[in-house]
C-alpha atoms as a PDB file:
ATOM      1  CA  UNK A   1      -9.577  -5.082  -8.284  1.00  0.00           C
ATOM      2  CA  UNK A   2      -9.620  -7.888  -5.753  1.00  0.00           C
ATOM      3  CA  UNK A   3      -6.657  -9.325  -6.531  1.00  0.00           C
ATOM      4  CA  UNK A   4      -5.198  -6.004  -6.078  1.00  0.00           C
ATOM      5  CA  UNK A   5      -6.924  -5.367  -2.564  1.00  0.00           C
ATOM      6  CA  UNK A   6      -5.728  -8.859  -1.332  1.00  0.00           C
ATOM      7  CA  UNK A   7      -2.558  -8.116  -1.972  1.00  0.00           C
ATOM      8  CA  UNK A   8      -2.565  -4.960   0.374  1.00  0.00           C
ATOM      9  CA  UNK A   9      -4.697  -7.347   2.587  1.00  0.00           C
ATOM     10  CA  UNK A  10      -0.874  -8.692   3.440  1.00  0.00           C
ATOM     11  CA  UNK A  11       0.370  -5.125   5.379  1.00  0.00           C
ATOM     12  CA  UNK A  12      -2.541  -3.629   6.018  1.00  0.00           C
ATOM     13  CA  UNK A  13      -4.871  -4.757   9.380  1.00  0.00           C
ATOM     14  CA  UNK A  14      -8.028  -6.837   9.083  1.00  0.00           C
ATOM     15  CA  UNK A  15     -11.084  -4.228   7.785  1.00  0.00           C
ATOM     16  CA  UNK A  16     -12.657  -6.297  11.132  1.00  0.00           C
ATOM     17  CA  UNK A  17     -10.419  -5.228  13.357  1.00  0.00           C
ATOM     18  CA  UNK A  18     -10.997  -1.380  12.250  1.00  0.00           C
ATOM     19  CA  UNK A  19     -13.912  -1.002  14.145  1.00  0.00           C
ATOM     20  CA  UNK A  20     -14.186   2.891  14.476  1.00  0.00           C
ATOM     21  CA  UNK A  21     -13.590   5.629  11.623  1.00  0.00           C
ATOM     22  CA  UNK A  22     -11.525   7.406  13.739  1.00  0.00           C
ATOM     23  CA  UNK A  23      -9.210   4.036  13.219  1.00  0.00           C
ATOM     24  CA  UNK A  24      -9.596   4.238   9.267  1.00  0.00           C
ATOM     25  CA  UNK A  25      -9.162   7.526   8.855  1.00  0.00           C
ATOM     26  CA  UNK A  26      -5.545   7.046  11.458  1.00  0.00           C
ATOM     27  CA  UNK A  27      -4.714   4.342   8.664  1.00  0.00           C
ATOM     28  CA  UNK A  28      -5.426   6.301   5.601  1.00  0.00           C
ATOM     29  CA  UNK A  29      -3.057   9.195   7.078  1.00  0.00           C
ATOM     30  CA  UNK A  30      -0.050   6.829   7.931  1.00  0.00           C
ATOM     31  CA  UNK A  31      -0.836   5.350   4.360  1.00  0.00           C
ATOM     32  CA  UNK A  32      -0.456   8.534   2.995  1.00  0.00           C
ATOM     33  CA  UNK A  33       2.301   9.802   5.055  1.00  0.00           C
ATOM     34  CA  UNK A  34       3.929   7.024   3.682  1.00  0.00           C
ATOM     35  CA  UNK A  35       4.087   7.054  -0.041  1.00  0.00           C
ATOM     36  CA  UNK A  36       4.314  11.077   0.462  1.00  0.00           C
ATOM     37  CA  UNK A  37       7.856   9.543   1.781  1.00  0.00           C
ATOM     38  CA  UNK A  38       8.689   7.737  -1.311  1.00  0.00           C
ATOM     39  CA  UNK A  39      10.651   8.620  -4.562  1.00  0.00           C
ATOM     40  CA  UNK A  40       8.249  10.231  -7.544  1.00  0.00           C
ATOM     41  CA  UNK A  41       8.839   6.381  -9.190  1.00  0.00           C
ATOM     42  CA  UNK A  42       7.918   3.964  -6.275  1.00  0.00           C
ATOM     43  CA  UNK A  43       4.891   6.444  -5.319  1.00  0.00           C
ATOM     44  CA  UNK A  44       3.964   6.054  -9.145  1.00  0.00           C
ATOM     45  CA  UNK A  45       4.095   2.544  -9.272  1.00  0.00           C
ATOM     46  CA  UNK A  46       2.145   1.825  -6.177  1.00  0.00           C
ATOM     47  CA  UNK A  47      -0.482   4.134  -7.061  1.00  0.00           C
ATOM     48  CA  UNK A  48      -1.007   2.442 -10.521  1.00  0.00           C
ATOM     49  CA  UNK A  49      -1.077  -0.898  -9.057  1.00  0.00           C
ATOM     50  CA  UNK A  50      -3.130   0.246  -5.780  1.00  0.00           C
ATOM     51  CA  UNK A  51      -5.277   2.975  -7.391  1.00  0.00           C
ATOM     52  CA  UNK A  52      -5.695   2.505 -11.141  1.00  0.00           C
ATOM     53  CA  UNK A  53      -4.797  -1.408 -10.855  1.00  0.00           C
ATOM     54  CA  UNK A  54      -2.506  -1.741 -13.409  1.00  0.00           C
ATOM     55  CA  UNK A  55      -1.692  -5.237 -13.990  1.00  0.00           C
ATOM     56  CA  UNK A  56       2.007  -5.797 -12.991  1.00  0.00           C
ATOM     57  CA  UNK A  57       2.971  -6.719 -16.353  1.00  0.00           C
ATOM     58  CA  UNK A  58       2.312  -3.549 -17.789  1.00  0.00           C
ATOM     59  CA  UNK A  59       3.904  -2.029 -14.453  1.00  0.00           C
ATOM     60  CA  UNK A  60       7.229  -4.225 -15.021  1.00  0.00           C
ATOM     61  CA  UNK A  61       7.304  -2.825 -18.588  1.00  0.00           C
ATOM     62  CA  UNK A  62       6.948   0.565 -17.976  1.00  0.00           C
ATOM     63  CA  UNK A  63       9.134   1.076 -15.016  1.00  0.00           C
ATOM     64  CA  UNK A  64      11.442  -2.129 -15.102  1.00  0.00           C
ATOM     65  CA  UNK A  65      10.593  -3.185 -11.867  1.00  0.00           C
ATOM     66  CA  UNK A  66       7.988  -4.610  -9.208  1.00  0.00           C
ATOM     67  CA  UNK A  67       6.609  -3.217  -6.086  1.00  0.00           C
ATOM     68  CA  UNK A  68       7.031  -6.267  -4.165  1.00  0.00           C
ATOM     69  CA  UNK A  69       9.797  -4.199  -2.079  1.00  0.00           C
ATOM     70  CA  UNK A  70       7.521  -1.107  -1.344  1.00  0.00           C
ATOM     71  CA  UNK A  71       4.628  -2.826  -0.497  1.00  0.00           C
ATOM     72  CA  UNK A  72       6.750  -4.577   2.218  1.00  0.00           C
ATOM     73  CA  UNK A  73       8.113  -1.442   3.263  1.00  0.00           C
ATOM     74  CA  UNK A  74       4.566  -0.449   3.741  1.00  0.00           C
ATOM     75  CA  UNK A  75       4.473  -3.309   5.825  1.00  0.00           C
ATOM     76  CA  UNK A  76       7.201  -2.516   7.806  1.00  0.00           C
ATOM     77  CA  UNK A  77       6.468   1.376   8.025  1.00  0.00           C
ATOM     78  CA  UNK A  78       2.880   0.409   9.608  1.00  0.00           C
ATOM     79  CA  UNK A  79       4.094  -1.983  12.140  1.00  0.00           C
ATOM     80  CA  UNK A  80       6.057   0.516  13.093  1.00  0.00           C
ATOM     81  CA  UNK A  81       3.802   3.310  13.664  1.00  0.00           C
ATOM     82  CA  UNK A  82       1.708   0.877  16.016  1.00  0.00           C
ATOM     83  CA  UNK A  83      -1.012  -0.694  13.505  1.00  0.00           C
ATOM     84  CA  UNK A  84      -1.519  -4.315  14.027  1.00  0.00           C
ATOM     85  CA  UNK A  85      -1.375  -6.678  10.979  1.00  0.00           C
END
């Protein structure tokens, strides 16, 4: 589980710097908003790594890929939206 969290640690902003709830609850919609925007697959696989943390073997074997790319677009889609990371 905390290898799993410190890999979102990488596009998400510091839990520090989230100082209000009104902030985390702002970052848990965009987060949301955001795999509601992905394909049925990459919302799958992010959810099994982020939520059920799957190992990424067993992702790689069941869908064929990683989630290297969507975790970056996470990264990017944040940024963008006006959260610092």
């Amino acid at each position: 589980m905390e290898l799993a969290l410190d890999e979102l640690a990488e596009c998400l902003p510091d839990a520090r710097d989230t100082e209000s709830e009104v902030e985390a609850a702002e970052l848990a919609r965009l987060v949301n908003q955001f795999l509601h925007g992905l394909s049925e697959r990459d919302c799958n696989i992010f959810l099994r790594r982020y939520w059920y943390v799957e190992e990424y073997g067993d992702i790689a074997r069941r869908y064929g890929t990683s989630l290297f790319r969507t975790r970056a677009k996470l990264r990017v889609y944040l940024e963008k939206e006006g959260v610092v990371i």
